[in-house]
Protein backbone atom coordinates (compact mmCIF):
# COMPACT_ATOMS: atom_id res chain seq x y z
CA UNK A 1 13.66 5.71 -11.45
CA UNK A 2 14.18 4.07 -8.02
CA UNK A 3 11.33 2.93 -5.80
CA UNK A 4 12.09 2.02 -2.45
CA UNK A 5 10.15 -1.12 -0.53
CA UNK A 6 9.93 -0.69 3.22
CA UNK A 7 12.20 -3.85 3.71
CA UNK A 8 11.08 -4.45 7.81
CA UNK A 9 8.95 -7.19 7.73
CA UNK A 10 6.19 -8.80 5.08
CA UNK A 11 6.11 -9.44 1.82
CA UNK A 12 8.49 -6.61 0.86
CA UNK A 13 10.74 -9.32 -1.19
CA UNK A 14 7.66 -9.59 -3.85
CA UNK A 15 7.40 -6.22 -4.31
CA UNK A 16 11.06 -5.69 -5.48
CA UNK A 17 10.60 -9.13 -7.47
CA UNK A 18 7.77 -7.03 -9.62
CA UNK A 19 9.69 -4.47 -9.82
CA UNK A 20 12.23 -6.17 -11.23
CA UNK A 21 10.08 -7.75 -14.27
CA UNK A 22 9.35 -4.02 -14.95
CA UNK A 23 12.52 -3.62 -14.79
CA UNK A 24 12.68 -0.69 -12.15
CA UNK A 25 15.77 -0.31 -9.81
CA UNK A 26 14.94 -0.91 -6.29
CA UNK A 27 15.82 -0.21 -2.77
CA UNK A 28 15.33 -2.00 0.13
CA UNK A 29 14.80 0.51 3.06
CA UNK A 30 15.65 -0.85 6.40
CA UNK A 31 17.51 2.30 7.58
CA UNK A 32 16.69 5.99 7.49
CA UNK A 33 19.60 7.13 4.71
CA UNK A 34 18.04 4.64 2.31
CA UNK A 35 15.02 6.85 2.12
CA UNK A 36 17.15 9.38 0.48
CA UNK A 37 16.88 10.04 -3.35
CA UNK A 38 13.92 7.54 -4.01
CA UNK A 39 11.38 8.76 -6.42
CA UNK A 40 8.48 6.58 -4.67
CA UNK A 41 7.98 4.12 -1.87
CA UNK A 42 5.96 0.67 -1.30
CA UNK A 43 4.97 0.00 2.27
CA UNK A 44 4.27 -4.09 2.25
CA UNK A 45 1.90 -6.41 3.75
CA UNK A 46 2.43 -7.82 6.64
CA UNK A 47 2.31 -7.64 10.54
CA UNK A 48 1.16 -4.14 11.28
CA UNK A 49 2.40 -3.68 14.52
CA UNK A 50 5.67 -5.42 13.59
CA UNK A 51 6.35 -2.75 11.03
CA UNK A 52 5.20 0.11 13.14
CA UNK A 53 7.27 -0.92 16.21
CA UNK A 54 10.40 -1.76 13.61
CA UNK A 55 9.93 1.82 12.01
CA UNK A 56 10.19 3.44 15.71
CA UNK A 57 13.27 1.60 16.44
CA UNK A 58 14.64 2.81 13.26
CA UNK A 59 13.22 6.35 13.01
CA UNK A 60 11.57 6.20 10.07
CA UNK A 61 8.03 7.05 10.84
CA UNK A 62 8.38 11.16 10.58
CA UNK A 63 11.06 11.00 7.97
CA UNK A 64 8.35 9.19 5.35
CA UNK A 65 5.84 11.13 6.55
CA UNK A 66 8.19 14.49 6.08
CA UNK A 67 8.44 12.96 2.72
CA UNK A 68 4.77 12.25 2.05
CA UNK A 69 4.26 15.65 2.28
CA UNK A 70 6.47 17.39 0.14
CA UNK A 71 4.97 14.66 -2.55
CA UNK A 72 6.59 11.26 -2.61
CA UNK A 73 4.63 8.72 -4.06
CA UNK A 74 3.59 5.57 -1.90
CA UNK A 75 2.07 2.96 -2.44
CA UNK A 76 0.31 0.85 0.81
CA UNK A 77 -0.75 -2.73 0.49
CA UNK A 78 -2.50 -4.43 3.19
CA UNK A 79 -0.67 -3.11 6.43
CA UNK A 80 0.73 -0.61 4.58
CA UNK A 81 -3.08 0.32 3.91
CA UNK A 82 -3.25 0.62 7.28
CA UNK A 83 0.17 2.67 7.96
CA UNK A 84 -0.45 5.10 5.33
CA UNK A 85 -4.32 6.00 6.99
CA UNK A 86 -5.37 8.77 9.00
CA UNK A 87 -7.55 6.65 11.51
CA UNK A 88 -7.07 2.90 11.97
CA UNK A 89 -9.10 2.67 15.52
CA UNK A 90 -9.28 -0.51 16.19
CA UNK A 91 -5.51 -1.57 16.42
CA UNK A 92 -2.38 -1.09 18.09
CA UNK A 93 -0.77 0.58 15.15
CA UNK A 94 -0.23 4.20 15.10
CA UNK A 95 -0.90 5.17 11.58
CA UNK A 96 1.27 7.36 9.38
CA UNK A 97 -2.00 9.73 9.18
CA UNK A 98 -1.35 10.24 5.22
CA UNK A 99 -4.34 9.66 3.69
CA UNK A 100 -8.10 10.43 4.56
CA UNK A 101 -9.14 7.25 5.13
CA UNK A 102 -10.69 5.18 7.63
CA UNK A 103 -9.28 1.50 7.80
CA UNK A 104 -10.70 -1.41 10.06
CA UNK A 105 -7.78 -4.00 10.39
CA UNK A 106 -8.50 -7.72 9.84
CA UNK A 107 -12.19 -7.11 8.62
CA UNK A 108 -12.53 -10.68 6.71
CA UNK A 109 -11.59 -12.76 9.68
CA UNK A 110 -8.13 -14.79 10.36
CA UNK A 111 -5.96 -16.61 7.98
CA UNK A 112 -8.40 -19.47 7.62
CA UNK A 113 -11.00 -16.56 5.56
CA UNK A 114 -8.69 -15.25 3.51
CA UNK A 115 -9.96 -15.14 -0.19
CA UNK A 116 -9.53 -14.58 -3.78
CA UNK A 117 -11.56 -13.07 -6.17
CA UNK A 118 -11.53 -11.09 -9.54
CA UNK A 119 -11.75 -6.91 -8.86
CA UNK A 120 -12.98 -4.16 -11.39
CA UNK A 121 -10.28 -1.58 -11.17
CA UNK A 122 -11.24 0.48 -13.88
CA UNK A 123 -7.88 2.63 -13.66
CA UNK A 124 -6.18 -0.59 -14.77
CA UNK A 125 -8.51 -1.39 -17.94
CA UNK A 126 -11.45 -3.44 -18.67
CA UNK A 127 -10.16 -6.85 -17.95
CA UNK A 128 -11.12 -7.89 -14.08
CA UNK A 129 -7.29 -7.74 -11.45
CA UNK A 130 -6.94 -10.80 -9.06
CA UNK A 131 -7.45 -9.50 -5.65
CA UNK A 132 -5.73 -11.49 -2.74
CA UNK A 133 -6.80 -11.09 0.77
CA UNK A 134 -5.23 -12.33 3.25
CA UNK A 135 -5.96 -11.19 6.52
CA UNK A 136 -6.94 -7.93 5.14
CA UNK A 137 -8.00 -4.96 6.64
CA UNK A 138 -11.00 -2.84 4.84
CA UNK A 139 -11.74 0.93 4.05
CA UNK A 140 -14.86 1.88 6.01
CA UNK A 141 -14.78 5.60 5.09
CA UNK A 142 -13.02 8.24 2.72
CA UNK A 143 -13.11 11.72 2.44
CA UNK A 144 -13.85 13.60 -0.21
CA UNK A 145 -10.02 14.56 -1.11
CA UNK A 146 -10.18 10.18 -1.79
CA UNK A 147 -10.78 8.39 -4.93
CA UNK A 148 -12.15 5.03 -4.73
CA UNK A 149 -10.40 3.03 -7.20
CA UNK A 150 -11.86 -0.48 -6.33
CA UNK A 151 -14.53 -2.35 -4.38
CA UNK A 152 -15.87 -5.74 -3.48
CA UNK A 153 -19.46 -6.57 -4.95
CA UNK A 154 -21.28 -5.80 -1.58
CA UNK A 155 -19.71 -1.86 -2.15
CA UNK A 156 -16.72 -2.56 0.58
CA UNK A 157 -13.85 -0.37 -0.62
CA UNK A 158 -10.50 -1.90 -1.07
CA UNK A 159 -8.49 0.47 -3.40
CA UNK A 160 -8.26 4.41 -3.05
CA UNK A 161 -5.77 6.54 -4.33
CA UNK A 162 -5.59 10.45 -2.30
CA UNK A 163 -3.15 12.44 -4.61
CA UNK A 164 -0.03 10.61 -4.75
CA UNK A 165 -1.00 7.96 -2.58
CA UNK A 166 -2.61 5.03 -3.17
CA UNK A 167 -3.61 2.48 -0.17
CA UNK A 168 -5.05 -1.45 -0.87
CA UNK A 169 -6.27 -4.27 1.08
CA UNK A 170 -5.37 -6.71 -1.40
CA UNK A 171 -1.84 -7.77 -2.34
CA UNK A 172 -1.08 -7.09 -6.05
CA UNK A 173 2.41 -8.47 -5.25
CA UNK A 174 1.01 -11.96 -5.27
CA UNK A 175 -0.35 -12.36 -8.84
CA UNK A 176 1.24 -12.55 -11.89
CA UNK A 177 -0.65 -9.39 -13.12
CA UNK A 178 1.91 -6.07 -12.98
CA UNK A 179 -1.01 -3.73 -13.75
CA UNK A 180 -1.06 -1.97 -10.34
CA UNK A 181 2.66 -1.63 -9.66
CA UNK A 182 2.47 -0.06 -13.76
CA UNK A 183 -0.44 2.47 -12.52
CA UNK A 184 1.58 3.02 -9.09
CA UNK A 185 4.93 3.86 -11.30
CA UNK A 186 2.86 6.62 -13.46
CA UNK A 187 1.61 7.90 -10.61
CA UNK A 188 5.60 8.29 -9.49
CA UNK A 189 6.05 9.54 -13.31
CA UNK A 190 2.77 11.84 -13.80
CA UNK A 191 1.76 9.83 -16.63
CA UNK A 192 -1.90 9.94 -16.91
């Protein structure tokens, strides 16, 4: 198996860094023939815009949407949450349009707000999953297609998964917990 990580900007470097523990080879995508053979995909947090305006410059926008659609799994934390949605009005980003979602970019405030706290994710098991948010965009509304996989205790969604796709505003990269990058590999696998 080799899972690519979007490689532009953010925290792309602690993605392949969990990858590694699991012991799953990785490739850094920066240019459009690295996208070729990958059996799934992590777009990072980070700066939205950054990425979006780095992926024009380096064509990459249709080719991982071309690739969406004929079924590669990806994975979008954070600003990739907000790349991989089909509406994101209120920012400068123009969104991947992937999955029927609705995302609302820095929802908890600036830097200074950002938070911790313990998620129920029952996809990943009984015990709680550290959620980080840092500057974090939320999902204010899913289609039917959408499974909610997680949400705050006031009913904000943070985790959804649309098929092979699977979009949060946290950053499971920045715990020590691997569950979500396991449950994002079975999704690339099948394994139920």
């Amino acid at each position: 198996m080799n899972i690519g990580v979007l490689a532009l900007q953010g925290a792309f470097a602690e993605h392949v860094a969990i990858l590694h523990r699991l012991e799953v080879d990785t490739t850094p995508v920066r240019l459009l023939h690295q996208l070729v053979g990958l059996d799934g995909l992590i777009i990072p947090g980070g700066e939205s815009t950054s990425i979006t305006k780095l992926m024009l410059s380096y064509d990459l926008i249709r080719e991982i949407g071309n690739l969406a659609k004929n079924g590669l799994p990806i994975l979008g934390t954070c600003a990739g949450m907000i790349l991989l949605a089909k509406e994101a009005p209120d920012s400068k980003v123009e969104p991947l349009r992937l999955m029927d979602i609705k995302v609302r970019r820095n929802a908890f405030g600036r830097q200074r707000e950002s938070f911790e706290t313990e998620l129920s994710i029952p996809v990943l098991g009984e015990k709680s999953f550290p959620g980080v948010f840092i500057r974090a965009p939320l999902i204010e509304q899913v289609n039917s297609e959408v499974e909610v996989l997680a949400k705050l205790t006031d009913g904000t969604i943070v985790a959804t998964r649309q098929g092979k796709l699977l979009a949060c505003a946290f950053h499971p990269e920045l715990t020590d917990d691997l569950r979500f990058h396991e449950y994002f590999l079975n999704v690339v696998t099948g394994v139920k």
